[in-house]
N, C-alpha and C. Protein backbone atom coordinates (compact mmCIF):
# COMPACT_ATOMS: atom_id res chain seq x y z
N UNK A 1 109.80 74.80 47.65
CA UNK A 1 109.15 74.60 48.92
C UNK A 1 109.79 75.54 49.95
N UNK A 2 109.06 76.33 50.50
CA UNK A 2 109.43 77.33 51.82
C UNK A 2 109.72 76.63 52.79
N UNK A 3 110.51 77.10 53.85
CA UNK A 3 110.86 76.09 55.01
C UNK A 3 109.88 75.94 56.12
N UNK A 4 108.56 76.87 56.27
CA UNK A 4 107.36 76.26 56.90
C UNK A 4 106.85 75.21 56.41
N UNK A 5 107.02 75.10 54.75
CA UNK A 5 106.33 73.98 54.18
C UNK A 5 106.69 72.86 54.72
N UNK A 6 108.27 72.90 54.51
CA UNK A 6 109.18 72.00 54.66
C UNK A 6 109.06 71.06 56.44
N UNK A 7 109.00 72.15 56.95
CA UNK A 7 108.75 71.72 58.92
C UNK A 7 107.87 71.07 58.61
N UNK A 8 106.28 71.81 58.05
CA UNK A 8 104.77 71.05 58.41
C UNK A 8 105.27 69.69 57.41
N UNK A 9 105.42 69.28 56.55
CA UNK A 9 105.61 68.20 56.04
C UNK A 9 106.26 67.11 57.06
N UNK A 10 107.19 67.68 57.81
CA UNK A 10 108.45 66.78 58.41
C UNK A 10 106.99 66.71 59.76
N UNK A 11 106.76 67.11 60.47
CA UNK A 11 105.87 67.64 61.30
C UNK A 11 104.44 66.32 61.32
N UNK A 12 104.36 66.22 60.35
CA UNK A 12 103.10 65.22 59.91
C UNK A 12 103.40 64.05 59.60
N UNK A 13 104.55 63.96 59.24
CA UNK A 13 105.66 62.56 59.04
C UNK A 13 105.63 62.13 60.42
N UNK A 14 106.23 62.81 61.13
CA UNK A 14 106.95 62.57 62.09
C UNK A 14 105.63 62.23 63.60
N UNK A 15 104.79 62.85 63.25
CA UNK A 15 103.57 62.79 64.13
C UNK A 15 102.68 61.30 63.77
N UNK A 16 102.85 60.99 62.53
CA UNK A 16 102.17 59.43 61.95
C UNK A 16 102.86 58.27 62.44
N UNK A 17 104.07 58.37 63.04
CA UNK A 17 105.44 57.74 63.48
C UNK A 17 105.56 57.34 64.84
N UNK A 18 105.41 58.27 65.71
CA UNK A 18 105.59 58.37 67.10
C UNK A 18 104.46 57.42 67.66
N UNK A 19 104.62 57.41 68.56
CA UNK A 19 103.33 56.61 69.87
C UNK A 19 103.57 58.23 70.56
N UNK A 20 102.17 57.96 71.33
CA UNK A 20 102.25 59.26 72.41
C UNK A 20 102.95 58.78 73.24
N UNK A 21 104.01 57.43 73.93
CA UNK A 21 104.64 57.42 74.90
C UNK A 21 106.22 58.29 74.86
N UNK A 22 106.19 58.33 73.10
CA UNK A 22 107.73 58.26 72.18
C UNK A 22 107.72 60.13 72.20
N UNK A 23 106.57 60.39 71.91
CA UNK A 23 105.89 61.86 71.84
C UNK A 23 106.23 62.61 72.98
N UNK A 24 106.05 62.46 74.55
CA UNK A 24 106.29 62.65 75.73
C UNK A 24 107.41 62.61 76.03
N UNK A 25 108.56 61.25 76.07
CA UNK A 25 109.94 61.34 76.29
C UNK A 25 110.72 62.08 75.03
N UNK A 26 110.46 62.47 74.12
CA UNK A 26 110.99 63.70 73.31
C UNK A 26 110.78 64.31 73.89
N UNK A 27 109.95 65.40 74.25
CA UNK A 27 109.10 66.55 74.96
C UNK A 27 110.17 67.03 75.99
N UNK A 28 110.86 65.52 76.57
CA UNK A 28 111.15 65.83 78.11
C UNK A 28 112.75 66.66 77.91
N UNK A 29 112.56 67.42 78.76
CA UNK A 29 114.61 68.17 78.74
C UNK A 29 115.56 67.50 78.98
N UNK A 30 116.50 67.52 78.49
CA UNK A 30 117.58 66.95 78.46
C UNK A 30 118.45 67.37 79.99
N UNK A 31 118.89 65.89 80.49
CA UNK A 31 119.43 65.48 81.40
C UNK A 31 121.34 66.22 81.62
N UNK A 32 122.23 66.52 82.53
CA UNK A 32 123.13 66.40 82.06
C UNK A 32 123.56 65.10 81.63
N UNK A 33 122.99 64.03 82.45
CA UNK A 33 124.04 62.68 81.77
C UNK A 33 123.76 62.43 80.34
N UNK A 34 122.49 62.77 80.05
CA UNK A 34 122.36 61.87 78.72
C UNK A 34 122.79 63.30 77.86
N UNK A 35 123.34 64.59 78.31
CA UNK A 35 124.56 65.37 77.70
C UNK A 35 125.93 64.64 77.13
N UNK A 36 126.09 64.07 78.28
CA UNK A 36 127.61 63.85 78.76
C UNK A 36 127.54 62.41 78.29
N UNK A 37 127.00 61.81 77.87
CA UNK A 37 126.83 60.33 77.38
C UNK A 37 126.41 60.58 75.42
N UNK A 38 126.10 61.61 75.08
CA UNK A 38 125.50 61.91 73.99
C UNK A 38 127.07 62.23 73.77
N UNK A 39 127.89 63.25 74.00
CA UNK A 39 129.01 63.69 73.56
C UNK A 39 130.27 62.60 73.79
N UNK A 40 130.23 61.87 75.09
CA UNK A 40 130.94 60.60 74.70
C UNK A 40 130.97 59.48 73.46
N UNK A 41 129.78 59.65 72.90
CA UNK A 41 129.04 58.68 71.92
C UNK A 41 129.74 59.33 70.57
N UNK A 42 129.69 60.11 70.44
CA UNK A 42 129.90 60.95 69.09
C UNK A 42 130.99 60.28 68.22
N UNK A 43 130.54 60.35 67.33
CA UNK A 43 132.11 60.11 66.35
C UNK A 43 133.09 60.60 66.03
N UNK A 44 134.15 59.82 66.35
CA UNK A 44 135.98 60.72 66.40
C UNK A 44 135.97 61.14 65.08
N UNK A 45 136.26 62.14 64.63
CA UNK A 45 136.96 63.28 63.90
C UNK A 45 135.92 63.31 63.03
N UNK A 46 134.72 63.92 63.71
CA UNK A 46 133.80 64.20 62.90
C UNK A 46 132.66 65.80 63.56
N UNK A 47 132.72 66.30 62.49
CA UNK A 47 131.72 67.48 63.19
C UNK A 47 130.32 67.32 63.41
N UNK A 48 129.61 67.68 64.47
CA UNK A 48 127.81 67.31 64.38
C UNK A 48 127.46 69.21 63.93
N UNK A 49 128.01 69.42 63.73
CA UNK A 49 127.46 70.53 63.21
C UNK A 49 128.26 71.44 62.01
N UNK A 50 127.83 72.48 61.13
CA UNK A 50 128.40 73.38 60.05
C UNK A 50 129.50 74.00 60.93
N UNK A 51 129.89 74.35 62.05
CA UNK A 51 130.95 74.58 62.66
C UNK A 51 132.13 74.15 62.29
N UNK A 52 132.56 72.86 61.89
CA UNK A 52 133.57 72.36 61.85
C UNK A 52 134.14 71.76 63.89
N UNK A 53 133.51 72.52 64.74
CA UNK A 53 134.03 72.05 66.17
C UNK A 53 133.86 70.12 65.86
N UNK A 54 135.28 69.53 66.66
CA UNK A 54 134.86 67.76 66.40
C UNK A 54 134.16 68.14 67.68
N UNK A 55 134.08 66.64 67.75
CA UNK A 55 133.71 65.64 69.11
C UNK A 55 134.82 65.56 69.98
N UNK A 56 136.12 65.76 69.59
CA UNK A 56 137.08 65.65 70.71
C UNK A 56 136.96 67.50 71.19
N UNK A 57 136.94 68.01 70.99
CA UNK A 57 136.59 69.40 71.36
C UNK A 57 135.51 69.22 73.05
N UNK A 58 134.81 68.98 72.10
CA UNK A 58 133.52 68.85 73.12
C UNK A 58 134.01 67.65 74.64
N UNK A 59 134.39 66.71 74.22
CA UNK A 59 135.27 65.67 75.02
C UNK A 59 136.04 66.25 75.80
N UNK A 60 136.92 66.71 75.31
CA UNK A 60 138.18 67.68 75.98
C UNK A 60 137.74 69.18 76.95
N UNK A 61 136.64 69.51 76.59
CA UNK A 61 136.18 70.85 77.24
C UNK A 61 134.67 70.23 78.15
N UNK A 62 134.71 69.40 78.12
CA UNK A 62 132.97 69.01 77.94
C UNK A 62 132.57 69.08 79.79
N UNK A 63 133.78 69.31 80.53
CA UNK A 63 133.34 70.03 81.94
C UNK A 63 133.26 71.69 82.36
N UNK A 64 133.83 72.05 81.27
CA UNK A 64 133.85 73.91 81.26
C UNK A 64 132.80 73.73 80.59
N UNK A 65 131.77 73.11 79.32
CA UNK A 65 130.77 73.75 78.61
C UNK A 65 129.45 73.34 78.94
N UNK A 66 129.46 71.85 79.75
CA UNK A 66 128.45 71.43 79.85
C UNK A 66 127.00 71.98 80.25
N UNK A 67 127.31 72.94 81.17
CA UNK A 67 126.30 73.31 82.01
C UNK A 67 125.69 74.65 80.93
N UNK A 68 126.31 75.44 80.02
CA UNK A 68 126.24 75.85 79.32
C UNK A 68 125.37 75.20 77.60
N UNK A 69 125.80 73.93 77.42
CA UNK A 69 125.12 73.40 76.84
C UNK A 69 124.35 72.90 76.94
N UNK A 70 123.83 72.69 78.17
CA UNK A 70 122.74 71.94 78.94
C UNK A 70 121.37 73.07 78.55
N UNK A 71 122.03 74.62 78.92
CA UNK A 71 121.24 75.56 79.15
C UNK A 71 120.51 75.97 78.27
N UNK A 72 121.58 75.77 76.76
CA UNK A 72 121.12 75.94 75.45
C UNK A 72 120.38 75.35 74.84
N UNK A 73 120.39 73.82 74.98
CA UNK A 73 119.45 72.61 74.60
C UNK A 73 118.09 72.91 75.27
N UNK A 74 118.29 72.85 76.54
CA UNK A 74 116.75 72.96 76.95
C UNK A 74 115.83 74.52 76.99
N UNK A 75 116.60 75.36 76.45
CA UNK A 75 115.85 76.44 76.47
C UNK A 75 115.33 76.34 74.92
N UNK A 76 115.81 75.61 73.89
CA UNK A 76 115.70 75.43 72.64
C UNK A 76 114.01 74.48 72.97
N UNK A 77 114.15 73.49 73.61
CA UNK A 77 113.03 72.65 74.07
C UNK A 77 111.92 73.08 74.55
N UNK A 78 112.34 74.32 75.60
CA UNK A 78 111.17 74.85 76.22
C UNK A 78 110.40 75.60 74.50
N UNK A 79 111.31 76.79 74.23
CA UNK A 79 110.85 77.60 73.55
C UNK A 79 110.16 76.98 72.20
N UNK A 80 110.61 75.57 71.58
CA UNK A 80 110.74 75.13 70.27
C UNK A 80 110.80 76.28 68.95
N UNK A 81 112.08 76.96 69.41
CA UNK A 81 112.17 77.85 68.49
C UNK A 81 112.41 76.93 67.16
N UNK A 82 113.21 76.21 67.17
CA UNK A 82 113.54 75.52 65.94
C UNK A 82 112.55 74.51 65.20
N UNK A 83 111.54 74.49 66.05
CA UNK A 83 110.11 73.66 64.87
C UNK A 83 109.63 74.87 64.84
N UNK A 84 109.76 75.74 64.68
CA UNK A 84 108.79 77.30 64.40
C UNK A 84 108.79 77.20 63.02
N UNK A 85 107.47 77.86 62.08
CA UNK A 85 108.22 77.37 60.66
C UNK A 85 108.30 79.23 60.83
C-alpha cells in the first residue's frame, strides 16, 4: 500500500467518525495555551517524536520555543501539508 493509499483509507475512517461539530474544532489552530497545556501533559521520559527530544526538554525550554512552535503547528494546519497524500 502507497502512502496516498494509506492517508485516503485513514481519511474515510476518520471522516465516518467525526460529527461536523468534532470536524470544525479540529480545523481550528492551535491556541498557545492548549500548546503549553499539551506539553505540560506529556509523559516524563518519553519522546513524542523519532527525535529522541523528551518532554522535559520541551518543559524546560517551553518559553524560548513556544511561539516558534506555535508557528509551526499552525502553519502545518493552515497548509495541511501532512494529510497531502
Amino acid at each position: 500500500m502507497t502512502t496516498g493509499e494509506a492517508i485516503t483509507q485513514v481519511r474515510k475512517w476518520v471522516s465516518l467518525r467525526l460529527t461536523p461539530e468534532s470536524n470544525v474544532w479540529l480545523a481550528e489552530l492551535t491556541t498557545l495555551e492548549e500548546l503549553k497545556r499539551s506539553i505540560e501533559k506529556g509523559p516524563r521520559n518519553k519522546s513524542p517524536g523519532a527525535d529522541g527530544i523528551t518532554h522535559e526538554f520541551y518543559i524546560h525550554f517551553c518559553d524560548v520555543i513556544k511561539k516558534d512552535l506555535l508557528t509551526i503547528y499552525n502553519s502545518i494546519l493552515r497548509s495541511r501539508d501532512l494529510l497531502s497524500p
